[in-house]
N, C-alpha and C. Protein backbone atom coordinates (compact mmCIF):
# COMPACT_ATOMS: atom_id res chain seq x y z
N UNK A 1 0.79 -1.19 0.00
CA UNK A 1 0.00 0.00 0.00
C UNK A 1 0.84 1.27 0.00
N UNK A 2 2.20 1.27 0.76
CA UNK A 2 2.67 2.53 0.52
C UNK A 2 3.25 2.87 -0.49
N UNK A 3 3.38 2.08 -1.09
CA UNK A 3 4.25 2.30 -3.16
C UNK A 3 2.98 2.76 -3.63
N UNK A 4 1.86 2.31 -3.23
CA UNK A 4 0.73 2.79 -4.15
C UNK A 4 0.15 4.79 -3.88
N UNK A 5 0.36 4.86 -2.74
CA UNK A 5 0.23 6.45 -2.09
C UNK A 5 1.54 6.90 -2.68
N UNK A 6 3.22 6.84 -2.65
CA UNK A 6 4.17 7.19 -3.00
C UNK A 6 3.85 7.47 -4.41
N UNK A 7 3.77 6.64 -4.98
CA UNK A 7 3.18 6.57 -6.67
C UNK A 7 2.32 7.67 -7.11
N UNK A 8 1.43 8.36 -5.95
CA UNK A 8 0.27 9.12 -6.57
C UNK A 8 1.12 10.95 -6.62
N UNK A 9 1.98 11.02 -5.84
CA UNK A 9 2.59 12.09 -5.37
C UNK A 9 3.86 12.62 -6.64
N UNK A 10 3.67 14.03 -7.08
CA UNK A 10 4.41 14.13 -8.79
C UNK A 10 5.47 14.66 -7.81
N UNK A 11 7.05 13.96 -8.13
CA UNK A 11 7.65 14.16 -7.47
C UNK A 11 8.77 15.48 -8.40
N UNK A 12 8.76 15.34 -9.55
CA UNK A 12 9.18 16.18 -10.77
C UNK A 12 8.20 16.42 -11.65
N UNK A 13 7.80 17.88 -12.03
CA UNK A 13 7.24 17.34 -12.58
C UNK A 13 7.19 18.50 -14.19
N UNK A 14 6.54 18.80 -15.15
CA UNK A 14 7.09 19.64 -16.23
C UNK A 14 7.50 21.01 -15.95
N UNK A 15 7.00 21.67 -14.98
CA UNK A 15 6.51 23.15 -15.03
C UNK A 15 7.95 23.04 -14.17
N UNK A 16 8.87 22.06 -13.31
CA UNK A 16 9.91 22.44 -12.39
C UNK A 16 10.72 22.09 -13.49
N UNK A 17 10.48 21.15 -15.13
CA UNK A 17 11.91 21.34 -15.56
C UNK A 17 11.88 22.43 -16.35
N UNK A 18 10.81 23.30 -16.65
CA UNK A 18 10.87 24.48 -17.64
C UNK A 18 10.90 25.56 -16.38
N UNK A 19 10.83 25.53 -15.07
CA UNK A 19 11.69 26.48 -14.10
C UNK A 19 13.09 26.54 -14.15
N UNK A 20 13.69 25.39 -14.24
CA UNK A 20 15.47 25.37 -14.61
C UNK A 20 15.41 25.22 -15.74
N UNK A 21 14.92 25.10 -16.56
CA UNK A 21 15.64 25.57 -18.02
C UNK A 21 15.54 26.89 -18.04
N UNK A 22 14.45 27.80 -17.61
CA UNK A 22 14.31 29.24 -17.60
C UNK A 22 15.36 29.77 -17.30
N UNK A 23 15.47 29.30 -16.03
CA UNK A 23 16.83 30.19 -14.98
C UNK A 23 17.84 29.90 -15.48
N UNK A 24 18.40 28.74 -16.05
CA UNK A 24 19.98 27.96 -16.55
C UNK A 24 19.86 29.24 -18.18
N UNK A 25 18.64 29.05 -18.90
CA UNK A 25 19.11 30.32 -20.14
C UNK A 25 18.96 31.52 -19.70
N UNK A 26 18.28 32.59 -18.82
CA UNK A 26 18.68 33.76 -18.09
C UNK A 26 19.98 33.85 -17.46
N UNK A 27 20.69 32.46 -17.13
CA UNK A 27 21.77 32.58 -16.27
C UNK A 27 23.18 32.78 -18.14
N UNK A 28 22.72 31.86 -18.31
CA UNK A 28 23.54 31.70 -19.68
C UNK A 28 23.43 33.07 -20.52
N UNK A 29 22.41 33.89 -20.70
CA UNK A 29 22.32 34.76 -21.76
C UNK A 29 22.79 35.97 -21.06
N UNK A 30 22.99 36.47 -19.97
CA UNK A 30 23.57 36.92 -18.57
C UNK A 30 25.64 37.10 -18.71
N UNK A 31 25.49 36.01 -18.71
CA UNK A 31 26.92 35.61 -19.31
C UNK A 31 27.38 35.70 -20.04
N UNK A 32 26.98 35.63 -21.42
CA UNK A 32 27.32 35.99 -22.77
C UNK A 32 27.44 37.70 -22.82
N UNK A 33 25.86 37.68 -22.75
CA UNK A 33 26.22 39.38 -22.81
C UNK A 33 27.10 40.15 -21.70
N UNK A 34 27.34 39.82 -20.53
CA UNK A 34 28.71 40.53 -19.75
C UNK A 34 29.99 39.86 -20.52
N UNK A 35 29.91 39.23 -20.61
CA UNK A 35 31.30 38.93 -21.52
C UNK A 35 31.64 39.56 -22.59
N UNK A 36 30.55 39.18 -23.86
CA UNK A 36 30.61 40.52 -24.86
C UNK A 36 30.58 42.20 -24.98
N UNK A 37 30.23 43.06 -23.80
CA UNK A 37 30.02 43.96 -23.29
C UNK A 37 31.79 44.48 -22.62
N UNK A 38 32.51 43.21 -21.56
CA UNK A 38 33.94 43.36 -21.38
C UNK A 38 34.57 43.44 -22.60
N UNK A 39 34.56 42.37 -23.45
CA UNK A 39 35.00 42.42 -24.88
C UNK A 39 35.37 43.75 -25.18
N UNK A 40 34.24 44.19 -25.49
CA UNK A 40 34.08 45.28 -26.61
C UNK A 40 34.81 46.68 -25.47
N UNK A 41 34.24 46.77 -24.29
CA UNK A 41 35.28 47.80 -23.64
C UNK A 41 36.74 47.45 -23.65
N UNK A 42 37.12 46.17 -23.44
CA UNK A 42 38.64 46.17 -23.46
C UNK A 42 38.99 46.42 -24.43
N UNK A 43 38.75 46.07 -25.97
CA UNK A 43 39.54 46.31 -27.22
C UNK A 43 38.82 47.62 -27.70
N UNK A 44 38.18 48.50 -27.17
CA UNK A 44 37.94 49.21 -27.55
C UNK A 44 37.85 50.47 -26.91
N UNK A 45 37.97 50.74 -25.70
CA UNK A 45 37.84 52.17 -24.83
C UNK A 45 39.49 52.25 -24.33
N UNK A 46 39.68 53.51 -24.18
CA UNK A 46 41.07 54.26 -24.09
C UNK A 46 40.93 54.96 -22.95
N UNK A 47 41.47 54.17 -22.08
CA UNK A 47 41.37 54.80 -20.80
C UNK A 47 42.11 56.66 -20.97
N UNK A 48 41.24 57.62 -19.87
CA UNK A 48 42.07 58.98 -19.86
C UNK A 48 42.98 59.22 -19.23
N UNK A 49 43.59 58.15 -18.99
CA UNK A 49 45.62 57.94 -17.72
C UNK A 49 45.89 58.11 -18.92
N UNK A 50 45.68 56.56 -19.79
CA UNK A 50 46.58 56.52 -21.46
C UNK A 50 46.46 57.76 -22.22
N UNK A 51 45.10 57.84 -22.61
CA UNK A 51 45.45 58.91 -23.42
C UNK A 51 46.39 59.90 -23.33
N UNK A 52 46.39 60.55 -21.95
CA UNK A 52 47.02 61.31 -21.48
C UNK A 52 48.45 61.32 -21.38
N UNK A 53 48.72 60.36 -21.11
CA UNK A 53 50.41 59.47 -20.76
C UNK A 53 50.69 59.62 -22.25
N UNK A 54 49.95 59.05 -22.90
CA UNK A 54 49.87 59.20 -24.67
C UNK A 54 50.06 60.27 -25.62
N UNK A 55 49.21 61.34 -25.00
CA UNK A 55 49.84 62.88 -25.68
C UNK A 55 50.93 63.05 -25.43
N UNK A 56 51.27 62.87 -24.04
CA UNK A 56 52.50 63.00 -23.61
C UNK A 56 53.75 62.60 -24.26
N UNK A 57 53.58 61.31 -24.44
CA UNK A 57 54.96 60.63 -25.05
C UNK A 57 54.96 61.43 -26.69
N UNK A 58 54.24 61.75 -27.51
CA UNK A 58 53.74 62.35 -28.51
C UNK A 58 54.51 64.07 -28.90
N UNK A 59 53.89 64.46 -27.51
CA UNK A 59 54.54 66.05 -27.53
C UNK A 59 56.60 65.44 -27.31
N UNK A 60 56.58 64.77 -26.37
CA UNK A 60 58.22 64.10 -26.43
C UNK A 60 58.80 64.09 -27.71
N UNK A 61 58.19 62.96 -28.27
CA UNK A 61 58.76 62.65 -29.53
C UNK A 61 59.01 63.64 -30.74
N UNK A 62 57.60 64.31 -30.43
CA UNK A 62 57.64 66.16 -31.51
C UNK A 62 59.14 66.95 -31.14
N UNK A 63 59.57 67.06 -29.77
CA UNK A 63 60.71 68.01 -29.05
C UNK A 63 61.98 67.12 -29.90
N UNK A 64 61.57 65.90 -29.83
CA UNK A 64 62.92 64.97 -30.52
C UNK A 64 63.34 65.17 -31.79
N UNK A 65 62.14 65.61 -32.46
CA UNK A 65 62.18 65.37 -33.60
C UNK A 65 62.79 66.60 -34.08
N UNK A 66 62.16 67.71 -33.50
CA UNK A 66 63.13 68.99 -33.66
C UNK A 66 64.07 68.98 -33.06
N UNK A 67 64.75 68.28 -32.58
CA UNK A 67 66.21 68.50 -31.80
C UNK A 67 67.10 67.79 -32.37
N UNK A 68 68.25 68.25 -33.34
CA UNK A 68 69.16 67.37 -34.36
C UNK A 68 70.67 68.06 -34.32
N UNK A 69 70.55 68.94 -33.59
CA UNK A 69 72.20 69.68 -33.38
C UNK A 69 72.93 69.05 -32.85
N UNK A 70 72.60 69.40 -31.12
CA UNK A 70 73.16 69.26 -29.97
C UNK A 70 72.91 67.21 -29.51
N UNK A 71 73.91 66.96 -29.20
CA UNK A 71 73.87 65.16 -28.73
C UNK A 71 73.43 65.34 -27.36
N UNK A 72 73.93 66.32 -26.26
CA UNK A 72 73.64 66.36 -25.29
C UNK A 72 72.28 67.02 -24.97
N UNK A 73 71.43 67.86 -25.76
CA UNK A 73 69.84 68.19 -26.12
C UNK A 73 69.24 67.25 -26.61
N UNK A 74 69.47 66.59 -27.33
CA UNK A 74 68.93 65.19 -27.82
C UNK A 74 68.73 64.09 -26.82
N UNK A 75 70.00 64.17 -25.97
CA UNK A 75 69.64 62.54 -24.66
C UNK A 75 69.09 63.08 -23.74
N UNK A 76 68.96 64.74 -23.46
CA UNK A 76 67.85 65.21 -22.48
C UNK A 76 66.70 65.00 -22.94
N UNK A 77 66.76 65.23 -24.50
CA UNK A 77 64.67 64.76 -24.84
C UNK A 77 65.00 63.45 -24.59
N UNK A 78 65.58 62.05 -25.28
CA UNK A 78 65.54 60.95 -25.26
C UNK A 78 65.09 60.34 -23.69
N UNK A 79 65.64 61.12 -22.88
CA UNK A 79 65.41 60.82 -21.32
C UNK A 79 64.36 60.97 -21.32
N UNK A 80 63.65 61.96 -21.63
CA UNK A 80 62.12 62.68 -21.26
C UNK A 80 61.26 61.51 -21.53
N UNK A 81 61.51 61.53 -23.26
CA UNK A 81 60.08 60.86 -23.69
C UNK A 81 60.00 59.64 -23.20
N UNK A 82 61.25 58.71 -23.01
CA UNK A 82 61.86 57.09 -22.47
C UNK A 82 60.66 57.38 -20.97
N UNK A 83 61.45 58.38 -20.27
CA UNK A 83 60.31 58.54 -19.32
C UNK A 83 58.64 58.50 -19.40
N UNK A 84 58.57 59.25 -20.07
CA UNK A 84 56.85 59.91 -20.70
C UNK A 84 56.60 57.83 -21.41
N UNK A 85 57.19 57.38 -21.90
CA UNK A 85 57.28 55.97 -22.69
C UNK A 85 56.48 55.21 -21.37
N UNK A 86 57.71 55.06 -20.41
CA UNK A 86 57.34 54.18 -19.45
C UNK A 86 56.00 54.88 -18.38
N UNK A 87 55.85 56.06 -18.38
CA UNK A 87 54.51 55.93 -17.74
C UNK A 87 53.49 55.54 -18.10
N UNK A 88 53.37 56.16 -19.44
CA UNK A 88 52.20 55.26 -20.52
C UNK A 88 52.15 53.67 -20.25
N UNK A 89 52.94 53.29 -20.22
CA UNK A 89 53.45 51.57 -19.81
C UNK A 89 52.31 51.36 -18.57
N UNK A 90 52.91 52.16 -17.62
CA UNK A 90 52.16 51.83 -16.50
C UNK A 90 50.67 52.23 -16.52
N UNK A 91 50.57 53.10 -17.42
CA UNK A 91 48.73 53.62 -17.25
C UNK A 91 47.88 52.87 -18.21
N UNK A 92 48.61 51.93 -19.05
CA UNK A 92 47.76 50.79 -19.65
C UNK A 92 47.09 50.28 -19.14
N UNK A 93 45.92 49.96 -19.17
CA UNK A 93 44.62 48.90 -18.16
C UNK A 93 44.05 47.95 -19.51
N UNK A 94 43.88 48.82 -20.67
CA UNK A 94 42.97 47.99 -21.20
C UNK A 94 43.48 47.55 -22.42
N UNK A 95 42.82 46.73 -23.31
CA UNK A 95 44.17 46.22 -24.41
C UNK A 95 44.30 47.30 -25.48
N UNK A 96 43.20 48.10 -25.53
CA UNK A 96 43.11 49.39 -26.40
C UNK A 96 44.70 50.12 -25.84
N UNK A 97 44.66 50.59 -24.58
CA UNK A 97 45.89 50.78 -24.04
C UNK A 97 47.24 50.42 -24.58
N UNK A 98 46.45 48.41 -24.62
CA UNK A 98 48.12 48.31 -24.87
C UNK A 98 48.76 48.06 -26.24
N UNK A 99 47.93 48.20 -27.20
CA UNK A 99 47.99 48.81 -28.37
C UNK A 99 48.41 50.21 -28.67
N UNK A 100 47.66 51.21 -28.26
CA UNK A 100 47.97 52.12 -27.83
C UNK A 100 50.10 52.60 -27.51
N UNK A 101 49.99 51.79 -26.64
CA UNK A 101 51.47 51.89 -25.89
C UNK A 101 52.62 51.29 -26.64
N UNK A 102 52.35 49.78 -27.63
CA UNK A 102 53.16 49.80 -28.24
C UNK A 102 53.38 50.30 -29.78
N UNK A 103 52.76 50.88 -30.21
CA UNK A 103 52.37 52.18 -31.35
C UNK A 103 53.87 53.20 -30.81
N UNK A 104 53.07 53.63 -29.47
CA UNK A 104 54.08 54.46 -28.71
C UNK A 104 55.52 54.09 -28.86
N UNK A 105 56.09 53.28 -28.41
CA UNK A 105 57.31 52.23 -28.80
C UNK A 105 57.80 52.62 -29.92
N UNK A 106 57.03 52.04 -30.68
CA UNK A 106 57.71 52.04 -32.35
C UNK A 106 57.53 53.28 -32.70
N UNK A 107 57.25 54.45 -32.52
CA UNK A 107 57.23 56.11 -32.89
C UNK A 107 58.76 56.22 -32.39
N UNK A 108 58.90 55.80 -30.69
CA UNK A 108 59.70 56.77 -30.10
C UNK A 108 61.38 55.80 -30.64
N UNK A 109 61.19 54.62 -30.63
CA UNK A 109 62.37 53.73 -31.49
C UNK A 109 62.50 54.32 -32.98
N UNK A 110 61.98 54.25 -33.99
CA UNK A 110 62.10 54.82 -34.74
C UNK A 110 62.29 56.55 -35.16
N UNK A 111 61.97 57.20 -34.22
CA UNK A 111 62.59 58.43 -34.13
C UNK A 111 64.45 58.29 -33.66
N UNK A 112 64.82 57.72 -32.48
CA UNK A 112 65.80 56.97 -32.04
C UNK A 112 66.79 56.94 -33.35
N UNK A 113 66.28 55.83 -33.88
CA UNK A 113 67.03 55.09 -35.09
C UNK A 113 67.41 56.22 -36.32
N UNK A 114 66.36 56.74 -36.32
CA UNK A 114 66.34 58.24 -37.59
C UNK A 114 67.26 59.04 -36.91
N UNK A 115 67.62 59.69 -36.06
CA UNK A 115 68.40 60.56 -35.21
C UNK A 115 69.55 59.40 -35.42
N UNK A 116 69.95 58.53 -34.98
CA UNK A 116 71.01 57.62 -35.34
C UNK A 116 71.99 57.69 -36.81
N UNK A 117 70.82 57.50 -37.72
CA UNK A 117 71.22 57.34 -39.29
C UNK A 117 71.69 59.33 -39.27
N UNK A 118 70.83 59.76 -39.22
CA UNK A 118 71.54 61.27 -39.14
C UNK A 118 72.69 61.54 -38.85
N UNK A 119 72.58 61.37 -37.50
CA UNK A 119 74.17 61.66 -37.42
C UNK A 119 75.25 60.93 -37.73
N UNK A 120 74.99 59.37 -38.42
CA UNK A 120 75.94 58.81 -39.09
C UNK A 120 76.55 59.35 -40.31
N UNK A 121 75.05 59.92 -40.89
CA UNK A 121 75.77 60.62 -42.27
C UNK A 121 76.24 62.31 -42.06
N UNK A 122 75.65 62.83 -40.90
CA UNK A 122 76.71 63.86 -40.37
C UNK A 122 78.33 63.55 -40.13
N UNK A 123 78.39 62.42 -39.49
CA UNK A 123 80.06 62.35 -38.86
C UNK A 123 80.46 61.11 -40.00
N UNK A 124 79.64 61.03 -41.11
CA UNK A 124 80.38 59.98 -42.12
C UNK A 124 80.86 59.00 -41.47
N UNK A 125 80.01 58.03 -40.16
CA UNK A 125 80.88 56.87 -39.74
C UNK A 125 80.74 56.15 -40.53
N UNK A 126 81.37 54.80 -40.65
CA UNK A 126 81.56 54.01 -41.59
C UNK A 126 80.24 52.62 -41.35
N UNK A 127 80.35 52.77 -39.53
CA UNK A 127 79.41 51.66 -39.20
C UNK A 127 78.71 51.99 -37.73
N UNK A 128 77.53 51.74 -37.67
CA UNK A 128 76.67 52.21 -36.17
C UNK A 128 76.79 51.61 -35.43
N UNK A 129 76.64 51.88 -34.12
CA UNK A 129 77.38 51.14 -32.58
C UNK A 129 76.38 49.61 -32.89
N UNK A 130 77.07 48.68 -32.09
CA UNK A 130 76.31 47.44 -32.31
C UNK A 130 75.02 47.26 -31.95
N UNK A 131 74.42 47.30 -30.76
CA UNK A 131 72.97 47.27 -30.32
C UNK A 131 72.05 48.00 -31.31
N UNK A 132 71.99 49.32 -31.96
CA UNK A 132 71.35 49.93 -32.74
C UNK A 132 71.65 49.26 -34.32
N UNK A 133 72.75 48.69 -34.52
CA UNK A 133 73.08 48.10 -35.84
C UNK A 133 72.51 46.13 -35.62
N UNK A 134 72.33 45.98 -34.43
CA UNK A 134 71.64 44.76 -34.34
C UNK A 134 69.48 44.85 -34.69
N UNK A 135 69.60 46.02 -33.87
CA UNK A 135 67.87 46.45 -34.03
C UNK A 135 67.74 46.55 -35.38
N UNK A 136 68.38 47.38 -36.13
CA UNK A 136 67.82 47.54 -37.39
C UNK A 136 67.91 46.26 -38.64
N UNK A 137 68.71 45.71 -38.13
CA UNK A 137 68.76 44.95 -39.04
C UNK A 137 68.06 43.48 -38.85
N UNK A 138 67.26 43.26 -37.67
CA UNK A 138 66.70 42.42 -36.87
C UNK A 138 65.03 43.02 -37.93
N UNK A 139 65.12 44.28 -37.49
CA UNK A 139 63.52 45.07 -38.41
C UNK A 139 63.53 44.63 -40.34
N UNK A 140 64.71 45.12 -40.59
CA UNK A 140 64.55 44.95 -41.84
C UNK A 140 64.78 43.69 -42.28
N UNK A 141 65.17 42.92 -41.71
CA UNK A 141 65.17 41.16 -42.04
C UNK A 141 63.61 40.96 -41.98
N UNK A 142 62.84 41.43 -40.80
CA UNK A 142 61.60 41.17 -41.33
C UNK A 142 60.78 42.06 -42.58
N UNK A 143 61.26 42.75 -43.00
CA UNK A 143 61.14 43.27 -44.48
C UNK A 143 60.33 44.68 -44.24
N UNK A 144 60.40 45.51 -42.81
CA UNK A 144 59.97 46.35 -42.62
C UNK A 144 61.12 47.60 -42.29
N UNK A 145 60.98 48.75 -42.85
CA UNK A 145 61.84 49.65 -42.22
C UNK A 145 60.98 50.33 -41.09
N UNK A 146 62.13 50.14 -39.85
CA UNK A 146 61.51 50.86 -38.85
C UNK A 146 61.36 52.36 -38.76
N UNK A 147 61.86 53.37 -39.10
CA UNK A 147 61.97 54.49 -39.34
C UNK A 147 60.43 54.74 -40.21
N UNK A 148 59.88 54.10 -40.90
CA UNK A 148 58.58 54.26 -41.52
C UNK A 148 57.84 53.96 -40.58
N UNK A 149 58.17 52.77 -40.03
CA UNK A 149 56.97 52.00 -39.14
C UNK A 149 56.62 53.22 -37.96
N UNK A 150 57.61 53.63 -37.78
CA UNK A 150 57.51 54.91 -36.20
C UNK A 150 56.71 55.92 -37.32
N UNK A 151 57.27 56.45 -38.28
CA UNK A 151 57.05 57.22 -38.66
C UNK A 151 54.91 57.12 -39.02
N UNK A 152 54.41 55.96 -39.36
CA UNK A 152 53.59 55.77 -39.43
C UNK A 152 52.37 55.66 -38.48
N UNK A 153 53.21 55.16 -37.03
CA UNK A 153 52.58 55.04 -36.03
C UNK A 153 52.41 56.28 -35.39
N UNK A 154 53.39 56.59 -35.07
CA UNK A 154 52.84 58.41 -34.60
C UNK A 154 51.66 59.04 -35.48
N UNK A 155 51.62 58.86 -36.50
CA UNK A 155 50.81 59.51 -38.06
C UNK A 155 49.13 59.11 -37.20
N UNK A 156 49.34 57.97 -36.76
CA UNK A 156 48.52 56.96 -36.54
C UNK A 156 47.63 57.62 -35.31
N UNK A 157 48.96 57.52 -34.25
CA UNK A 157 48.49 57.98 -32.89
C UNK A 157 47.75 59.60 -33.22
N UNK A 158 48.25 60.14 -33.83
CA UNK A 158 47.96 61.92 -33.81
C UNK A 158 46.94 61.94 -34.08
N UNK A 159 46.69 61.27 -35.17
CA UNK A 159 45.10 60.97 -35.59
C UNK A 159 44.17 60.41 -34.47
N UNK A 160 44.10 59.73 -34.13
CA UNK A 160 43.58 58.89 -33.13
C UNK A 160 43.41 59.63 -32.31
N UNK A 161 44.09 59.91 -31.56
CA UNK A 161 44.55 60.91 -30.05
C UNK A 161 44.16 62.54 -30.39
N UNK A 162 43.89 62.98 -31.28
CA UNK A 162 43.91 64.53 -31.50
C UNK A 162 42.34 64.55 -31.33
């Protein structure tokens, strides 16, 4: 007799499995969209540290770029912007950032390298110190000149950033 009373009692029954399916796709569609929502802010919003850190290294690289006389005016900007470089570094949060930052890089290296070749063909050396004659030729083995690539990326950033 008690299997027969147990038996009459719905122990599951439709309306409790379309309660968890409800909640399991609210929980699921919940998820997707915060995920896609992080997505799209990380590769896409520019934090205002970066930007900022970002003009910065920018106005640097402009002072560099006009400075071609003096060697000892030149490693005072080089100090600056290297500086202004690495704060940007640190005010990266988001990957927009860190895109952003290494753009930055290749402007302020390739300004570097251009100021380099300059004054090689100012003092007619024959050959550039090794570390800078290893970089460049490390770039152009991959079939890119860096001096464009900076030159492009700043082009890039100004736009962007202005």
């Amino acid at each position: 007799m008690k299997v027969r009373e147990l038996l009459r009692y719905e122990i599951w029954s439709k309306d409790t499995t379309q309660g968890i399916l409800l909640a399991f796709g609210i929980i699921a569609c919940s998820l997707i969209a915060t995920s896609m929502a992080w997505y799209e802010f990380e590769t896409h919003w520019l934090s205002k540290g970066e930007r900022d850190a970002a003009r910065l290294v920018l106005q640097r690289v402009n002072e560099l770029q006009n400075v071609v006389a003096l060697d000892q005016e030149y490693k005072v900007g080089e100090d600056r912007a290297n500086a202004a470089l690495k704060a940007a570094k640190e005010a990266a949060k988001t990957k927009k950032d860190e895109s952003i930052q290494m753009n930055l890089l290749v402007c302020v290296t390739g300004v570097e390298i251009l100021h380099g070749e300059i004054l090689e063909q100012r003092l007619n050396l024959d050959g550039r110190p090794a570390p800078m004659r290893e970089r460049i030729e490390a770039v152009e083995r991959s079939g890119l000149s860096l001096i464009e690539a900076g030159k492009r990326s700043c082009s890039a950033l100004h736009k962007e950033l202005d």
